[in-house]
Protein backbone atom coordinates (compact mmCIF):
# COMPACT_ATOMS: atom_id res chain seq x y z
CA UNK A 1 -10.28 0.45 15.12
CA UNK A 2 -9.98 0.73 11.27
CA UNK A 3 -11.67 3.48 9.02
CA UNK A 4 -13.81 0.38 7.99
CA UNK A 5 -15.06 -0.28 11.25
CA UNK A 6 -13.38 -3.90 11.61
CA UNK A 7 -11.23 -4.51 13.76
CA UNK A 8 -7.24 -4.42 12.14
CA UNK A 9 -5.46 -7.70 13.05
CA UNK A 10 -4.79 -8.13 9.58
CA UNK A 11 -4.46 -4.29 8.20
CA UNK A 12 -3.04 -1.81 6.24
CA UNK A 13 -1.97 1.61 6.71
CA UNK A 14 -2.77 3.80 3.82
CA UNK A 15 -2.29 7.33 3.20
CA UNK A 16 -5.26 9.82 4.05
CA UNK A 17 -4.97 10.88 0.46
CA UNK A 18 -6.25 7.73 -1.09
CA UNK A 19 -8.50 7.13 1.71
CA UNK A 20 -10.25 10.75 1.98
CA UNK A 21 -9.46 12.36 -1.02
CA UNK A 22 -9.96 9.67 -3.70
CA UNK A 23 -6.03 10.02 -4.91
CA UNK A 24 -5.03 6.77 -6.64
CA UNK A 25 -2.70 4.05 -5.16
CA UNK A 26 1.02 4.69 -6.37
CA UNK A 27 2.94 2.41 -4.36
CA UNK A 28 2.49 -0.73 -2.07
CA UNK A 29 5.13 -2.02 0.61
CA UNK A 30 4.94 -5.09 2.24
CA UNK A 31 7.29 -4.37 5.25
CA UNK A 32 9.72 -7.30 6.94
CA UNK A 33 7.49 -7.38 9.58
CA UNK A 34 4.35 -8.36 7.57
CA UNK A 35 2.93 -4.74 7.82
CA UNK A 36 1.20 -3.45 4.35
CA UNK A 37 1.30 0.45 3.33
CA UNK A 38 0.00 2.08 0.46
CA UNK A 39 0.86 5.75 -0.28
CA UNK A 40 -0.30 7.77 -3.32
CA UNK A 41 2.56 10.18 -5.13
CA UNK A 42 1.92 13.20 -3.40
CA UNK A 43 3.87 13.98 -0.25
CA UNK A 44 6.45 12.52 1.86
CA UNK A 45 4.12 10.41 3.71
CA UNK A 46 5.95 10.57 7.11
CA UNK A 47 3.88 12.21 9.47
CA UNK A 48 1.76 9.41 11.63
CA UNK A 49 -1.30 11.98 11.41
CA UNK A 50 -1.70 11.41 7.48
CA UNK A 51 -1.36 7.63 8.18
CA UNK A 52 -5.20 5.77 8.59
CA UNK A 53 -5.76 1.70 9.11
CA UNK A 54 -7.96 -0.16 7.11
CA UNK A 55 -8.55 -3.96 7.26
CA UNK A 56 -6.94 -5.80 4.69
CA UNK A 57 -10.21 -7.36 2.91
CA UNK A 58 -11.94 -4.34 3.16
CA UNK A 59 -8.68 -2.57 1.50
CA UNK A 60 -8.81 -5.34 -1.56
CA UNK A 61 -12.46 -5.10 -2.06
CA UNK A 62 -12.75 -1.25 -2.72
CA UNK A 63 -9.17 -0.88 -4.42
CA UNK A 64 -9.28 -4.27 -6.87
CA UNK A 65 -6.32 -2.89 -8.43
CA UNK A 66 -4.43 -3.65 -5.11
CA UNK A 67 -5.57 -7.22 -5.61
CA UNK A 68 -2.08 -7.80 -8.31
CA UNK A 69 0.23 -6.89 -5.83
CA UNK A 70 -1.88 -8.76 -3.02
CA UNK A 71 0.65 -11.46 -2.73
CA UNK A 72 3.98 -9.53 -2.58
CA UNK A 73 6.47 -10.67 -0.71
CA UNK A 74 7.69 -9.26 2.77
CA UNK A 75 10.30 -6.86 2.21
CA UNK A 76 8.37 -5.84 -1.40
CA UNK A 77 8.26 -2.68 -3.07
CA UNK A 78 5.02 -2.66 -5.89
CA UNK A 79 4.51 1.22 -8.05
CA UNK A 80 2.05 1.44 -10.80
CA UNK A 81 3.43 1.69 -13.88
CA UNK A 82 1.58 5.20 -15.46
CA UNK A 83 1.75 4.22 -18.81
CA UNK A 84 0.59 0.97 -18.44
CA UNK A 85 -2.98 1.27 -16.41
CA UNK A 86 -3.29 -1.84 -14.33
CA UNK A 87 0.47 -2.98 -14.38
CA UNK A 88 2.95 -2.93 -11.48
CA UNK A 89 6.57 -2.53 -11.52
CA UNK A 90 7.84 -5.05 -8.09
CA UNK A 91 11.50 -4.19 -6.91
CA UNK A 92 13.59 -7.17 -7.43
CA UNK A 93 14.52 -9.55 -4.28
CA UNK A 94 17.98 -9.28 -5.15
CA UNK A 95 17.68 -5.04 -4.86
CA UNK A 96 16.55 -5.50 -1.33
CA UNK A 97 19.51 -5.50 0.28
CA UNK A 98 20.79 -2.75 -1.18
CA UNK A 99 18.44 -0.01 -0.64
CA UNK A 100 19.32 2.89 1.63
């Protein structure tokens, strides 16, 4: 079961930071195998117990910001751009391949 209660078919796993803390959304990835994460900046994000699952419509409607990167494509990388509130920098396709 999700944090929102739904069941997660269609989910996302997002960092307890954003969740429980209120810490804004840094980056997005839309993994190869369809699964969604979004991590804040803090942390390395790679211990399962700060990981929590959230359906993906309830994710979208209480983080609208989300909603620009919403259709990113598998493999994607989206990170707020700071200086530009509401704007997303998206790794190119081409960089995909090489990334360690």
């Amino acid at each position: 079961m999700s944090v929102c209660g739904h069941a997660a078919a269609n989910r996302l796993i997002v960092c307890s930071h954003i969740i429980e803390d209120g810490e804004p959304i840094h980056t997005v990835f839309h993994e190869t195998d369809g699964e969604w994460q979004a991590v804040c900046e803090h942390g390395a994000h790679d211990a399962p117990s700060e990981g929590r699952v959230i359906c993906f419509n309830c994710f979208r409607e209480r983080y609208p910001e989300f909603e620009a990167v919403s259709g990113l494509y598998r493999g994607g990388q989206a990170t707020v751009i700071k200086s530009e509130p509401g704007r997303w920098w998206v790794q190119p396709i081409e960089d995909i391949g090489s990334v360690q």
